[in-house]
N, C-alpha and C. Protein backbone atom coordinates (compact mmCIF):
# COMPACT_ATOMS: atom_id res chain seq x y z
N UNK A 1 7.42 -31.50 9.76
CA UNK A 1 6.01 -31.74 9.61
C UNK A 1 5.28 -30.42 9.82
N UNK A 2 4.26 -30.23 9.13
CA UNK A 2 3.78 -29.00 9.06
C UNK A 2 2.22 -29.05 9.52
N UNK A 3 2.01 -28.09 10.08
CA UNK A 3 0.66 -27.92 10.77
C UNK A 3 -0.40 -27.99 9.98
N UNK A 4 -0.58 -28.03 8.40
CA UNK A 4 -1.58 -27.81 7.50
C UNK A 4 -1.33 -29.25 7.23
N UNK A 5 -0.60 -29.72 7.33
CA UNK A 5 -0.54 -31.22 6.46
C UNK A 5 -0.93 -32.22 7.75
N UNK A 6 -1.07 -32.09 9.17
CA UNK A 6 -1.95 -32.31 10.01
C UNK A 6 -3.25 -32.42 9.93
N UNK A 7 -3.65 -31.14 9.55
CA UNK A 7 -4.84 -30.52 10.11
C UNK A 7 -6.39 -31.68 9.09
N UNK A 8 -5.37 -32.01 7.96
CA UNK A 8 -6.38 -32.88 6.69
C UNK A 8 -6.57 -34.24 7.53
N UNK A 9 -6.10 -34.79 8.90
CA UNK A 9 -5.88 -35.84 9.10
C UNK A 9 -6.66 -36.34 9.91
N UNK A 10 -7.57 -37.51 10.14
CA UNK A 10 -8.38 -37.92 11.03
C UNK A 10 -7.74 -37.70 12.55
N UNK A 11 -8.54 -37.91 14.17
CA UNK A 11 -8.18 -37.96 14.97
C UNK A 11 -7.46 -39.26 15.04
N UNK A 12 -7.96 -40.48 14.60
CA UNK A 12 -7.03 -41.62 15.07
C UNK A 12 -5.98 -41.45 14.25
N UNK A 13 -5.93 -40.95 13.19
CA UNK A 13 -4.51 -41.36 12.49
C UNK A 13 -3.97 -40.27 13.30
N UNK A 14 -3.75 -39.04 13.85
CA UNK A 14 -3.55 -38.44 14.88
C UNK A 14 -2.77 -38.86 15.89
N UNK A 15 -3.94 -39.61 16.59
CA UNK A 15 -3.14 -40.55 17.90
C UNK A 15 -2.00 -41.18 17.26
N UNK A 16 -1.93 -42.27 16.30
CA UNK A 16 -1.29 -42.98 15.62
C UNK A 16 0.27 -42.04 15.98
N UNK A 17 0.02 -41.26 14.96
CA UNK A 17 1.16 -40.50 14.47
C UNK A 17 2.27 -40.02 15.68
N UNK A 18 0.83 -39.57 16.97
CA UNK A 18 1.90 -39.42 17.97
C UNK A 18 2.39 -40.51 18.87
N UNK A 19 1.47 -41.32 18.67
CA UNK A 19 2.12 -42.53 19.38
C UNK A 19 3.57 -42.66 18.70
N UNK A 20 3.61 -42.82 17.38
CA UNK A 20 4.93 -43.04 16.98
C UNK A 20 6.23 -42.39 17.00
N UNK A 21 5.88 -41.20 16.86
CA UNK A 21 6.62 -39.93 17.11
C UNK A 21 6.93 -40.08 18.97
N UNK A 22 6.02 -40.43 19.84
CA UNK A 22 6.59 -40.85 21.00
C UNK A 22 7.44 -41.69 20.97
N UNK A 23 7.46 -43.13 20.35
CA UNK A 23 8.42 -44.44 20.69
C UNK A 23 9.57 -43.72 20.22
N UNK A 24 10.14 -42.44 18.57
CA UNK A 24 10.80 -42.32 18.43
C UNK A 24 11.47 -41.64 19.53
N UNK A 25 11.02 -40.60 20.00
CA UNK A 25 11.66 -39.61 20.83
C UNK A 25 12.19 -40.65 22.00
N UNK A 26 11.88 -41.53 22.64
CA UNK A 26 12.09 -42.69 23.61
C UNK A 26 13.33 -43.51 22.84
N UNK A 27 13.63 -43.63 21.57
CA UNK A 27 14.47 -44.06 21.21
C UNK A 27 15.80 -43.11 20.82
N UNK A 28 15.82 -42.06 20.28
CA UNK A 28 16.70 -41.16 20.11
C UNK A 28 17.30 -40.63 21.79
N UNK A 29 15.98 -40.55 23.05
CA UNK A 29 17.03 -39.93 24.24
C UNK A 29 17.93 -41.62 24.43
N UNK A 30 17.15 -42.30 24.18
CA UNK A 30 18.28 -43.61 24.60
C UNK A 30 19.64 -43.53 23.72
N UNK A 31 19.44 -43.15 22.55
CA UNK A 31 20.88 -42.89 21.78
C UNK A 31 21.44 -42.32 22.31
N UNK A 32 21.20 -41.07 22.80
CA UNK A 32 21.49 -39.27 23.03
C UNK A 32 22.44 -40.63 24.60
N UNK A 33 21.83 -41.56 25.18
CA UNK A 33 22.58 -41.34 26.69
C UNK A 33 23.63 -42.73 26.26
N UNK A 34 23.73 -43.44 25.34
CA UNK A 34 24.34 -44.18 25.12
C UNK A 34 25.60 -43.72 24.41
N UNK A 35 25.09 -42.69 23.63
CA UNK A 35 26.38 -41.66 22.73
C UNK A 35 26.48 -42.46 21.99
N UNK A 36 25.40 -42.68 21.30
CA UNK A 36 25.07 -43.22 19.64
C UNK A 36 24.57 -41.91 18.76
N UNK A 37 24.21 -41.08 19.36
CA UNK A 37 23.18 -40.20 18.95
C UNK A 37 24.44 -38.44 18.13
N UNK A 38 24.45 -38.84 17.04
CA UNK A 38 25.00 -37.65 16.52
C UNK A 38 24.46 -36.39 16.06
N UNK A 39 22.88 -36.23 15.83
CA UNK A 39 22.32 -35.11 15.46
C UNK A 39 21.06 -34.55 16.69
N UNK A 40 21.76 -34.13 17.78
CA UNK A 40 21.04 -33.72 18.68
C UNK A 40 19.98 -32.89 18.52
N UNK A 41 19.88 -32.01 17.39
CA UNK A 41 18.54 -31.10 17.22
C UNK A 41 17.51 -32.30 17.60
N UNK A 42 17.66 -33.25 17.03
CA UNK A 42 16.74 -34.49 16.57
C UNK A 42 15.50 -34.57 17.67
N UNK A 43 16.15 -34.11 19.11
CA UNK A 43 15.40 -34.27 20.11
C UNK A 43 14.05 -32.78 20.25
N UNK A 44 15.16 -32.14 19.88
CA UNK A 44 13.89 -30.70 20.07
C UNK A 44 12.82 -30.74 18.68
N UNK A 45 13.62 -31.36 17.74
CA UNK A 45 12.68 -31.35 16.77
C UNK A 45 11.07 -32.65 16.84
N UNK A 46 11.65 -33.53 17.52
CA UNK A 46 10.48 -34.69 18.25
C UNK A 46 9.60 -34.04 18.97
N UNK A 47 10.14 -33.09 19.77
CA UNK A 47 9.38 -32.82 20.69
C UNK A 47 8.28 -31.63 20.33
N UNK A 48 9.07 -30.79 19.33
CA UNK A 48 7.96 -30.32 18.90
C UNK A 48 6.79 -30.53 17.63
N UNK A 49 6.97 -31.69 17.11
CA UNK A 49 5.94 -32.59 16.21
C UNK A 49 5.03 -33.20 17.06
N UNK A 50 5.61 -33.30 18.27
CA UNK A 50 4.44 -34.00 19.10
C UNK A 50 3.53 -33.07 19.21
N UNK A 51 4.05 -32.00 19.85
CA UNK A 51 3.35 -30.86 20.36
C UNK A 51 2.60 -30.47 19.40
N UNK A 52 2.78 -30.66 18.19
CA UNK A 52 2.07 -29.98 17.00
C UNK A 52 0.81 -30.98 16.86
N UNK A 53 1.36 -32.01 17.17
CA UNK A 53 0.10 -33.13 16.68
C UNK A 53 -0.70 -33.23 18.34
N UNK A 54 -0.50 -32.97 19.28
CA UNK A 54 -1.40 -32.79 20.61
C UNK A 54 -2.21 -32.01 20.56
N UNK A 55 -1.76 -30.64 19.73
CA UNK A 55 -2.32 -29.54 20.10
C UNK A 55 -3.82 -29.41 18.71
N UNK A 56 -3.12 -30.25 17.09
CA UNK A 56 -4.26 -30.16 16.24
C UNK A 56 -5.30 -30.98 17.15
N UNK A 57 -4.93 -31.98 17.67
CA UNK A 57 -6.02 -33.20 18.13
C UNK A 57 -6.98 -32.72 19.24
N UNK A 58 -6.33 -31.30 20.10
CA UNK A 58 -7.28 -30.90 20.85
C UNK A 58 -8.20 -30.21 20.20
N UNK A 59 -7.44 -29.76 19.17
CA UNK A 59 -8.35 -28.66 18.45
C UNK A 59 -9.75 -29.22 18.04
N UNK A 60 -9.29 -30.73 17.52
CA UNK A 60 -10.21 -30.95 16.54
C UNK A 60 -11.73 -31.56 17.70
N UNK A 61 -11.11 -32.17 19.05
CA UNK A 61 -11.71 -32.68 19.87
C UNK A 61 -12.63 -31.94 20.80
N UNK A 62 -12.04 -30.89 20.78
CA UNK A 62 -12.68 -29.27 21.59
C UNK A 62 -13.76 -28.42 20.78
């Protein structure tokens, strides 16, 4: 996900997005500890889409 393709996006669809991107990341560490989970980047890559979408939403809110 890319920071420009964010940036066109309302604040609630925003929240939205990270809300979802949260339940995923909550579901992939549960894979990751069950040892279901075969593509471990998966986790650093969640974590930083969130971060990407926290940080447009302050922007836009600030």
């Amino acid at each position: 996900m890319k920071a420009s393709e964010l940036k066109n996006k309302t604040a609630a669809e925003l929240e939205a997005k990270s809300a979802e991107l949260t339940k995923e990341l909550f579901n992939v560490r549960f894979q990751l500890h069950t040892g279901r989970l075969e593509n471990t980047s998966k986790l650093s890559l969640l974590k930083k889409d969130i971060a990407r979408v926290q940080t447009i939403l302050r922007e836009k809110r600030g």
